[in-house]
Protein backbone atom coordinates (compact mmCIF):
# COMPACT_ATOMS: atom_id res chain seq x y z
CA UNK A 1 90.78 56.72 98.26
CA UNK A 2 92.96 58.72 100.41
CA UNK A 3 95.81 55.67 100.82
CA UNK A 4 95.62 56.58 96.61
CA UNK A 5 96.36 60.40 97.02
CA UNK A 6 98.76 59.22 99.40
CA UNK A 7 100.13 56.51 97.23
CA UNK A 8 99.90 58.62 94.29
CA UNK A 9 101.82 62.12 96.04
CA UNK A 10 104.68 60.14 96.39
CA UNK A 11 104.67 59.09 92.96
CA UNK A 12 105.10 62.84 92.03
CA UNK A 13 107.70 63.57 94.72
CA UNK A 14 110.06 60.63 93.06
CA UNK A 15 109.46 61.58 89.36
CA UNK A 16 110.48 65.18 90.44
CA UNK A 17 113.53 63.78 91.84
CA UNK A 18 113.87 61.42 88.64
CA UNK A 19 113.98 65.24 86.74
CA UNK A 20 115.99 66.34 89.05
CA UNK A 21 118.87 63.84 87.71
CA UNK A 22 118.14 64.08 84.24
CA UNK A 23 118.28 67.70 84.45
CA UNK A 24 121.74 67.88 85.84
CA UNK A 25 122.63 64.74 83.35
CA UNK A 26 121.79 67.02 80.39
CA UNK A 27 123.62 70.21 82.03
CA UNK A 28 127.06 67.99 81.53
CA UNK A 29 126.08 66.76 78.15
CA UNK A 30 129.28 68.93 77.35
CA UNK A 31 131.86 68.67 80.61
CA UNK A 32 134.83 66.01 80.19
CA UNK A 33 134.85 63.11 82.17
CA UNK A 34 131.40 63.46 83.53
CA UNK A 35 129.33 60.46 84.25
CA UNK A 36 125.49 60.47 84.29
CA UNK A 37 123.28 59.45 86.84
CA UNK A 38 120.85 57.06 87.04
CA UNK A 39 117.72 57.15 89.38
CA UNK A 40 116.72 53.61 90.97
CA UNK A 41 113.52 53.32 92.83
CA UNK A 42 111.42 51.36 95.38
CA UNK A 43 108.13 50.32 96.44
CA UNK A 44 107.32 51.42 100.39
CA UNK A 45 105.54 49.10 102.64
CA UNK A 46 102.36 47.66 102.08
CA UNK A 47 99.06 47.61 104.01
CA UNK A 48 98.40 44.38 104.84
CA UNK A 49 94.67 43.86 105.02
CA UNK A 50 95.44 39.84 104.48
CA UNK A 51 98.39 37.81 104.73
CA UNK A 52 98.83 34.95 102.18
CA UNK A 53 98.94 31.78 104.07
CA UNK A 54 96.31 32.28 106.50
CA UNK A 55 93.62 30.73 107.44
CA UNK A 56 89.76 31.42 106.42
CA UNK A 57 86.75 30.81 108.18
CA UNK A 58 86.50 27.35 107.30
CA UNK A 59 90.21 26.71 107.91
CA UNK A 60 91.40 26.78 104.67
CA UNK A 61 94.57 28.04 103.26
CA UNK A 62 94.40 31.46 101.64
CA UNK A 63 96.49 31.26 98.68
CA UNK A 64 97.17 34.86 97.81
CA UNK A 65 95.84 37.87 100.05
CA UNK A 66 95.36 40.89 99.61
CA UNK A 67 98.46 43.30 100.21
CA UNK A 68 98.18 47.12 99.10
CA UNK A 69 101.38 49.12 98.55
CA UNK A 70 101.75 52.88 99.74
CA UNK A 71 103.65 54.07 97.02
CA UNK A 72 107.19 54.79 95.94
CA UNK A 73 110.55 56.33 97.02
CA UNK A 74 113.72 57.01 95.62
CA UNK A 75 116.37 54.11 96.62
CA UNK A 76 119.54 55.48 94.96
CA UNK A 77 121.19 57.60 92.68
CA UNK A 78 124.10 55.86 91.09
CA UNK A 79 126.87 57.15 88.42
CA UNK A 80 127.17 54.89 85.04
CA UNK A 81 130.78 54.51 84.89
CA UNK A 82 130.71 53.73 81.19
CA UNK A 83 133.33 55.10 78.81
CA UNK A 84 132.48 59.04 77.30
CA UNK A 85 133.22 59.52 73.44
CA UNK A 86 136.94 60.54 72.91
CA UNK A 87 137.67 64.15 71.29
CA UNK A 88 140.89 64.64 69.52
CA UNK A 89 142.84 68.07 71.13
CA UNK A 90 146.20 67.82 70.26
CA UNK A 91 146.75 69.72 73.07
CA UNK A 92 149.42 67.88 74.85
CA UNK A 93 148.27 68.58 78.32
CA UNK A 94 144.75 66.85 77.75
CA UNK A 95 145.27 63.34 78.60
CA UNK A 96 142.24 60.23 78.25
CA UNK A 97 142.07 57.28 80.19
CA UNK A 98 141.23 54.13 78.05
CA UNK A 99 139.72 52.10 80.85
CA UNK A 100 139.02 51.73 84.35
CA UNK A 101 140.87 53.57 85.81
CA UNK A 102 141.29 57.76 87.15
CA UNK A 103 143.88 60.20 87.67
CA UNK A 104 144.48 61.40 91.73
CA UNK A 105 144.82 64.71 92.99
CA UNK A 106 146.01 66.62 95.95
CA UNK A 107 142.89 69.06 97.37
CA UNK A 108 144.09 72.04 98.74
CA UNK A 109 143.79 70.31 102.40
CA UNK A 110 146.46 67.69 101.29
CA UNK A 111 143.74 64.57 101.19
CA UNK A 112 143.32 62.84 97.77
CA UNK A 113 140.35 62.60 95.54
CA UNK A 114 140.10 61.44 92.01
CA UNK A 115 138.98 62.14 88.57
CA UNK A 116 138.17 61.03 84.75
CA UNK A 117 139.05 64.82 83.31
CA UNK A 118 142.54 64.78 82.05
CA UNK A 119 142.50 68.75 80.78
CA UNK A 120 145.23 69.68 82.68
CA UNK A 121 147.39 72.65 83.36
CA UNK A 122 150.77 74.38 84.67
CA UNK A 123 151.42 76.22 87.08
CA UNK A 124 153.28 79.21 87.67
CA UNK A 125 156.22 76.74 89.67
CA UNK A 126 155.98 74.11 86.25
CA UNK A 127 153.66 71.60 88.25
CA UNK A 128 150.61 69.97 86.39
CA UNK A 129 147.69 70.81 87.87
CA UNK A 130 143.66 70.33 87.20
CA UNK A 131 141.68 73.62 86.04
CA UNK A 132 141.16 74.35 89.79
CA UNK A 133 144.86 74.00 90.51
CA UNK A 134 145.09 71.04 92.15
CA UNK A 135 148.37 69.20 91.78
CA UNK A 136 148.03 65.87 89.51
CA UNK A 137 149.83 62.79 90.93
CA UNK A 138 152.95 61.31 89.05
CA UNK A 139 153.52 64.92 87.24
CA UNK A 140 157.57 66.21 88.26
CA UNK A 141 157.52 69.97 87.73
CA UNK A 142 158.15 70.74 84.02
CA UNK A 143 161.33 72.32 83.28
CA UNK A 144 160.67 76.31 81.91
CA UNK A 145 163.09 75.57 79.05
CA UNK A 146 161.35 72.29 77.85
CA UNK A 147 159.53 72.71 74.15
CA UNK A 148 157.67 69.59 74.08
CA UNK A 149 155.81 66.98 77.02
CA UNK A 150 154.75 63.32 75.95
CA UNK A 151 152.92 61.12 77.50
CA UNK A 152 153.07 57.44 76.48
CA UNK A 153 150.17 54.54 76.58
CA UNK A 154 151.88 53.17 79.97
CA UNK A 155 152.48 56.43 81.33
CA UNK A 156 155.57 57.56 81.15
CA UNK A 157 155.90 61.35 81.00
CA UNK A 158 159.12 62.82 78.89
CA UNK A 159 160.11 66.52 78.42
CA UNK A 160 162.13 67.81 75.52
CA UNK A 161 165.30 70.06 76.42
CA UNK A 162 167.89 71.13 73.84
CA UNK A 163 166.56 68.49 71.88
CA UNK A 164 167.01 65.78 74.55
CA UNK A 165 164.34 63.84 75.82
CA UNK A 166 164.23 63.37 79.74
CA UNK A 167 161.74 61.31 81.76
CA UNK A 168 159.85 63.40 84.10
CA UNK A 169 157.68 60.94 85.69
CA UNK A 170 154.86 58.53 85.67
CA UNK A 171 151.24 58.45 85.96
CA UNK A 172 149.36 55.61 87.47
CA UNK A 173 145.78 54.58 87.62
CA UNK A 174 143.61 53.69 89.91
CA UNK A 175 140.64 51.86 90.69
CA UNK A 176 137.76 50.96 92.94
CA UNK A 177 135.58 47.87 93.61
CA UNK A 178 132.64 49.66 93.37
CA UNK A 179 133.05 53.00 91.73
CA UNK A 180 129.77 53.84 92.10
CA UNK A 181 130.22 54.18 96.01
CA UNK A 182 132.65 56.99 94.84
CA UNK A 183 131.86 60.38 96.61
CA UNK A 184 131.11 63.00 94.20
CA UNK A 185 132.35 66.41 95.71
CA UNK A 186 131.64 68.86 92.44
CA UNK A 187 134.78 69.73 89.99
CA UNK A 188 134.94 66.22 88.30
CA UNK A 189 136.34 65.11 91.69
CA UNK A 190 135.24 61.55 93.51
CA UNK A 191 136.76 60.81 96.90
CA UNK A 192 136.81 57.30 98.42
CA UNK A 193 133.84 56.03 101.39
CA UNK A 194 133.71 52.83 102.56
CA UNK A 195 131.27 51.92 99.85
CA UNK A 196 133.59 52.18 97.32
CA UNK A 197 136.81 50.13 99.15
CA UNK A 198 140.06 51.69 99.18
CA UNK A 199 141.72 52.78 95.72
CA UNK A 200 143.89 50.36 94.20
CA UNK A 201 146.92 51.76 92.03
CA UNK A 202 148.35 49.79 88.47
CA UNK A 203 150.34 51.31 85.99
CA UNK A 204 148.94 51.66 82.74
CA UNK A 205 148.38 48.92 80.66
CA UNK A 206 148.31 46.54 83.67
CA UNK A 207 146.63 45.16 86.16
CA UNK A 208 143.37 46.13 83.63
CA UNK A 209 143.22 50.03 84.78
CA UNK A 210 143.90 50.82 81.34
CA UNK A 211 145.97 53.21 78.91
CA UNK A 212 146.35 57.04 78.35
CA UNK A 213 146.04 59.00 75.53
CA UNK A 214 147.67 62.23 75.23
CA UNK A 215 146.19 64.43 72.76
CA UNK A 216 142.12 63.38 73.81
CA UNK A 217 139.74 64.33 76.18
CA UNK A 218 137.33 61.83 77.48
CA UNK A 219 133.53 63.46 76.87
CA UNK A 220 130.63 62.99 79.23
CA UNK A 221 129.20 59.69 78.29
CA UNK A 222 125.89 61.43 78.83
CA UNK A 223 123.38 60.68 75.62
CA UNK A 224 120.77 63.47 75.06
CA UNK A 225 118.28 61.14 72.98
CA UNK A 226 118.60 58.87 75.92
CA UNK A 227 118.12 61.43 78.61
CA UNK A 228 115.09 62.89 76.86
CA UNK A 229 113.25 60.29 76.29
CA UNK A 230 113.74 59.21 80.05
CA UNK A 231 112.50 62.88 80.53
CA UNK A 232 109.32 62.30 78.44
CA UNK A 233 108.67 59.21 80.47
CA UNK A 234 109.11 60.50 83.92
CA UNK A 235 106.87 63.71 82.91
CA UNK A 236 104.42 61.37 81.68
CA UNK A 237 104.39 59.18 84.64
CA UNK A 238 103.92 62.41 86.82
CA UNK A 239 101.15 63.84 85.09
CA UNK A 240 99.58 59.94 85.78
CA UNK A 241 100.02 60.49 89.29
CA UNK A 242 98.30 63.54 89.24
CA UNK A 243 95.45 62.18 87.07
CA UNK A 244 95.34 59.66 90.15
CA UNK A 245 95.34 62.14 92.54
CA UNK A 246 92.54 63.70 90.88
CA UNK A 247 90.64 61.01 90.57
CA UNK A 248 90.33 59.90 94.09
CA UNK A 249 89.37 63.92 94.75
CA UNK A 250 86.40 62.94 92.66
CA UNK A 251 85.32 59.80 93.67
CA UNK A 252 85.53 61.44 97.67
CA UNK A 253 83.38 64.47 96.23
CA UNK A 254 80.97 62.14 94.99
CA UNK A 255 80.81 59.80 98.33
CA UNK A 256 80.40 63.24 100.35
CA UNK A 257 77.67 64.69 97.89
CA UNK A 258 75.51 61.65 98.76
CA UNK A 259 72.20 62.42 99.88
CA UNK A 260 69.61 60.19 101.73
């Protein structure tokens, strides 16, 4: 009875964590280029009171034994890198990735992270830049007496001056092996670890990192029916554990009220 409070307390402890991801899932229903998270889980070691295989009394094989787990834990928290619904700007600084691939950045500290929001900005010296001002790779600095910026499929970047259309750089892609080793660091940033391999640059419309879109926004491809119903059944399965827990209180009342 007490390996089943055990058993059952760490039940709660992983469907709180479970929570824990939906909630902040559902608090970027609404950010661009956010991807949910997903909650994997695993079963702990097991008290083994008999190992299959071994012999019985009268030498003969036991087929089966009896093994008794200790619970659960939480194994990983991973980001679902599929594709968010596109929303039509027409803003000509909000650019959408059709694809693989993300945008890199230059932090503040000069290293480089990367990203799936394309709502960019200008600076006060004509660079692009993200909403926190960090400087957007492949951008030249836009001239102060351009009217117009586009941004083809394969990413060339032009600027209008006078009427005259002047290229003004290109944006490339890139990708991981596993983006779901990505670091996320907050800001709609991801910076490479050694899970996630080194990033690997294309332009776009090659090497399968995809296309851009000026005039869209890649949404969060977070799904509120989805994420409440995985809400309903994590509350569900921690009110079971606690029903558990309860139950084994009961059962050790009941062995301790025993009288002679």
């Amino acid at each position: 009875m007490l390996r089943a409070m055990w058993a059952s307390a760490t039940g709660m402890r992983a469907q709180q964590m479970n929570i824990d991801v939906i909630a902040n899932n559902l608090a970027n229903v609404n950010t661009a280029g956010f991807k949910r998270s997903q909650a994997a889980f695993q079963d702990l070691i097991y008290d083994r009171l008999r190992s299959p295989g071994a012999s019985s009394d009268d030498g003969s094989g036991i087929p089966v034994g009896i093994q008794i787990g200790l619970g659960t834990q939480l194994s990983s928290v991973g980001k679902i890198f599929t594709a968010g619904k596109p929303q039509q700007t027409g803003r000509e600084l909000d650019v959408m990735i059709e694809g693989r691939g993300f945008f890199k950045v230059t932090l503040a500290d000069g290293t480089e992270a990367y990203t799936r929001d394309g709502s960019f900005q200008v600076s006060s010296e004509g660079e692009i830049v993200t909403s926190d001002g960090y400087k957007v790779d492949g951008f030249d600095a836009v001239d102060p007496n351009a009217t117009a910026l586009a941004i083809s499929p394969n990413g060339t970047i032009s600027e209008i001056v006078n009427g005259s259309a002047t290229q003004k750089g290109q944006i490339d892609l890139y990708t991981f092996v596993n983006p779901s080793g990505l670091l996320a660091v907050g800001h709609n940033l991801f910076t490479p670890s050694s899970a996630s391999g080194d990033a690997v640059s294309g332009t776009p419309g090659s090497n399968g990192v995809g296309t851009v879109q000026q005039g869209f926004l890649e949404m969060s491809n977070v799904e509120v029916v989805q994420e409440m119903v995985n809400m309903i059944i994590a509350q569900r399965a921690y009110e079971v554990n606690t029903k558990a827990i309860q139950a084994s209180d009961e059962m050790l009342q009941a062995a301790n009220n025993i009288r002679r």
